[in-house]
Protein backbone atom coordinates (compact mmCIF):
# COMPACT_ATOMS: atom_id res chain seq x y z
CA UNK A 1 -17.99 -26.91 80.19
CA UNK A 2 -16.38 -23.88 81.29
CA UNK A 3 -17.25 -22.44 84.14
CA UNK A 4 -19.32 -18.86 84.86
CA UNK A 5 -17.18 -15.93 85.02
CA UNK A 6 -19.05 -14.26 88.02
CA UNK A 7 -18.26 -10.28 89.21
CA UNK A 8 -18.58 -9.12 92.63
CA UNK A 9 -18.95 -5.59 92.75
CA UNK A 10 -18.55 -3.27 95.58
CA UNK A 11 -20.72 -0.35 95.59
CA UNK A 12 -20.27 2.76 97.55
CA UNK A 13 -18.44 5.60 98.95
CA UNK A 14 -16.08 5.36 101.83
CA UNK A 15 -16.53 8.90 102.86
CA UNK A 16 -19.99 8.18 103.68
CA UNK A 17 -20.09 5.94 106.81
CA UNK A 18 -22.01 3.01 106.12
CA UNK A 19 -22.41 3.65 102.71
CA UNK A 20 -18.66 1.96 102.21
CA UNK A 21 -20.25 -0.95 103.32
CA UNK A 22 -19.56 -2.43 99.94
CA UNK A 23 -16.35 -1.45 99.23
CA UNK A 24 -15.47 -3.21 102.77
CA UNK A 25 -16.88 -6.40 101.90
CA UNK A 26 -15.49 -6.91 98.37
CA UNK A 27 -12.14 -5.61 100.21
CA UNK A 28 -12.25 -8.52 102.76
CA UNK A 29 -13.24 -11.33 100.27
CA UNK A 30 -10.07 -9.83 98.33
CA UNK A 31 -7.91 -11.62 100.99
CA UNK A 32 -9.64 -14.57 100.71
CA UNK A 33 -9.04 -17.90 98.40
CA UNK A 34 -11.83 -17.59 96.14
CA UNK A 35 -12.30 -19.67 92.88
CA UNK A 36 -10.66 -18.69 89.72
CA UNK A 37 -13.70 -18.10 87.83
CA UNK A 38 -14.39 -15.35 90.62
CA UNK A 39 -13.78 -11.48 90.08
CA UNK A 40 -13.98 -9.25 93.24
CA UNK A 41 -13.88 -5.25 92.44
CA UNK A 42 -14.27 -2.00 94.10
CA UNK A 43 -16.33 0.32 92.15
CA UNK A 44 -16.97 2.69 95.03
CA UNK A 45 -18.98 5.10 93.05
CA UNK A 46 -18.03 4.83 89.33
CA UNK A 47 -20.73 3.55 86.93
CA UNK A 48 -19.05 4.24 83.60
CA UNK A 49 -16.59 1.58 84.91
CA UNK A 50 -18.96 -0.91 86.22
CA UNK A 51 -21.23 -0.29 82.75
CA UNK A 52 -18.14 -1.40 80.90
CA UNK A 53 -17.58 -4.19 82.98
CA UNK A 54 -20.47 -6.22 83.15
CA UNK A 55 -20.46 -7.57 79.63
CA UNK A 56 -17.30 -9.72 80.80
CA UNK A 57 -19.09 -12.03 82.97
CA UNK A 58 -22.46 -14.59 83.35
CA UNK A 59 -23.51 -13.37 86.56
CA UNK A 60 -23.03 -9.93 88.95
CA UNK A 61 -23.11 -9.77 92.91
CA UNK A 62 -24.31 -6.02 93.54
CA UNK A 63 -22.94 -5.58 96.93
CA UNK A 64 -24.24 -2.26 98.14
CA UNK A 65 -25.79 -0.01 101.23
CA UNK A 66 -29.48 -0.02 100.36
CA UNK A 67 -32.22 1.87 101.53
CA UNK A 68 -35.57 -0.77 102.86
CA UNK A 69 -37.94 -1.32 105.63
CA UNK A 70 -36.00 -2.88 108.42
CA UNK A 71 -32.97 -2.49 110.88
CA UNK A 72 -29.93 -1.00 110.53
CA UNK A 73 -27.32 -4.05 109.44
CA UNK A 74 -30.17 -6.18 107.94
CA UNK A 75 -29.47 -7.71 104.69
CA UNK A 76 -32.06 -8.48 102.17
CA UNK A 77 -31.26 -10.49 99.18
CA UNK A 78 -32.65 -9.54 95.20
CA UNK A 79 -32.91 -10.82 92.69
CA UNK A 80 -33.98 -7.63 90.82
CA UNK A 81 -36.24 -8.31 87.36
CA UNK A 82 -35.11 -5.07 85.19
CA UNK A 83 -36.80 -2.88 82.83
CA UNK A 84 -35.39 -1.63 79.74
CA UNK A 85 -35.23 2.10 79.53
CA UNK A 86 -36.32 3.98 76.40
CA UNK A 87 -33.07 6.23 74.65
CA UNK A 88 -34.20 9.48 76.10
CA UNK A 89 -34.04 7.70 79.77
CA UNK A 90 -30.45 6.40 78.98
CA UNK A 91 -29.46 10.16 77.79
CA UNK A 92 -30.69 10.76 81.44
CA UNK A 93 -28.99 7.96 82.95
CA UNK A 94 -25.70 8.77 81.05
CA UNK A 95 -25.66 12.51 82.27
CA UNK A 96 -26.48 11.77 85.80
CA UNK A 97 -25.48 8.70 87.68
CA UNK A 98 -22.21 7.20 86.04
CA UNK A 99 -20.39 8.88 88.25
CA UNK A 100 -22.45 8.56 91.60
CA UNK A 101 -23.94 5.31 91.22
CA UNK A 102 -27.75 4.78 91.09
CA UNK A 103 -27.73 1.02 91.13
CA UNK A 104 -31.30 0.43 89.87
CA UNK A 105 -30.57 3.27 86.31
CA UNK A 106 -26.89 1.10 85.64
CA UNK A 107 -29.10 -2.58 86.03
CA UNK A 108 -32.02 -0.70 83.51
CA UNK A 109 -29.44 0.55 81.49
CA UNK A 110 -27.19 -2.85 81.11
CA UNK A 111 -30.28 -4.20 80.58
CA UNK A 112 -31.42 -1.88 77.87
CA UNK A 113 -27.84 -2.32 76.07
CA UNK A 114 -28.11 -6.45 76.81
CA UNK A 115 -24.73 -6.22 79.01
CA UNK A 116 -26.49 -7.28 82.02
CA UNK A 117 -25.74 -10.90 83.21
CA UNK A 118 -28.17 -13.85 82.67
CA UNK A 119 -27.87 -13.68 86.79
CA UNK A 120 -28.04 -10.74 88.68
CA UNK A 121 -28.18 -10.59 92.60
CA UNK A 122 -28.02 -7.49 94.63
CA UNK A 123 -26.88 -8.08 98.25
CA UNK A 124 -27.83 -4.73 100.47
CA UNK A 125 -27.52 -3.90 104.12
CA UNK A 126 -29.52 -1.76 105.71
CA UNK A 127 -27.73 1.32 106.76
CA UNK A 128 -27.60 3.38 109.91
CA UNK A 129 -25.43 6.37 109.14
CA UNK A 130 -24.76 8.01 105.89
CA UNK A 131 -22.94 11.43 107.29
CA UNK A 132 -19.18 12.02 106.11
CA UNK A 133 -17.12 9.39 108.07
CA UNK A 134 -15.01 6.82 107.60
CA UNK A 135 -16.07 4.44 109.94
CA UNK A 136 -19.24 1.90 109.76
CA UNK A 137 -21.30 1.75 112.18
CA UNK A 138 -21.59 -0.96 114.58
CA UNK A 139 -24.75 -2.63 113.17
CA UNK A 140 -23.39 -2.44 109.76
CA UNK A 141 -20.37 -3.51 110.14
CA UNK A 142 -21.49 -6.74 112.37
CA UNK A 143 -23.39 -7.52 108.58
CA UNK A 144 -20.06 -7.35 106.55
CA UNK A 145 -19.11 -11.07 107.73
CA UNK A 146 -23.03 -12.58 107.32
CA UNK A 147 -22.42 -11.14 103.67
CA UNK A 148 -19.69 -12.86 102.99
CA UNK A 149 -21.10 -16.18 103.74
CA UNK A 150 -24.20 -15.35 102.03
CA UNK A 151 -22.04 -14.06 98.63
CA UNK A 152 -19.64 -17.67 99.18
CA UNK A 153 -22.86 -19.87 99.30
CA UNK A 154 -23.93 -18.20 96.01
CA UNK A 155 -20.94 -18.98 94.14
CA UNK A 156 -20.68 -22.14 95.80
CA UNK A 157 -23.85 -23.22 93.85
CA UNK A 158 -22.83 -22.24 90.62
């Protein structure tokens, strides 16, 4: 039995404080040994790339800034259950957000073209500070290394 190709995407722009939080991560877990069955990418902001993309593998790792109830650095875990979108809501989708990703649109949309993974997770922190910068902040960037653990026990179980 072969094992699952899995993706681990980065999600974000680096010009926007902490919302390069997951560019940073997927960049750290870029140095690390990971297995072969394991590809770690950058997609800063580009959906038509990450759209493209996901057909490749059997499960996704969203790694993203996201917006919740909660502290600044927190990281909340989904498991996300998408909809599919009717034609004229892909039209929308399609002029829009593939180039300034709205996570939640590309999952509906994968979904509605059946690209999406059997598994998707999304893995979001909390963020504190989404003026230009290119610096996280502190509470953000204390999350990048809890990530990482939580993203290797994942693929661990697969």
């Amino acid at each position: 039995m072969r094992d699952k190709k899995i993706l681990i995407a980065g999600i974000g722009d680096l010009l926007r404080s902490d919302d390069g939080f997951g560019p940073r991560v997927v960049n750290k877990l870029e140095n690390m040994s990971l297995p072969k069955n394991v590809v770690v990418k950058d997609y800063g902001t580009s959906g038509l790339d990450l759209i493209f993309d996901l057909e490749n593998y059997d499960e996704v790792i969203f790694v993203d800034a996201i917006d919740f109830e909660g502290k600044a650095g927190e990281i909340k875990v989904i498991e996300p259950k998408p909809r599919k979108i009717n034609q004229k809501e892909v039209v929308g989708v399609i002029n829009f957000s593939l180039h300034e990703i709205d996570l939640e649109k590309i999952i509906e949309l994968a979904s509605s073209l059946n690209i999406l993974p059997r598994r998707t997770i999304i893995i979001g922190c909390k963020p504190k500070d989404l003026s230009f910068g290119l610096k996280l902040s502190e509470e953000v960037e204390k999350a990048i290394d809890r990530t990482i653990e939580i993203i290797l026990e994942k693929i661990k179980g697969n």
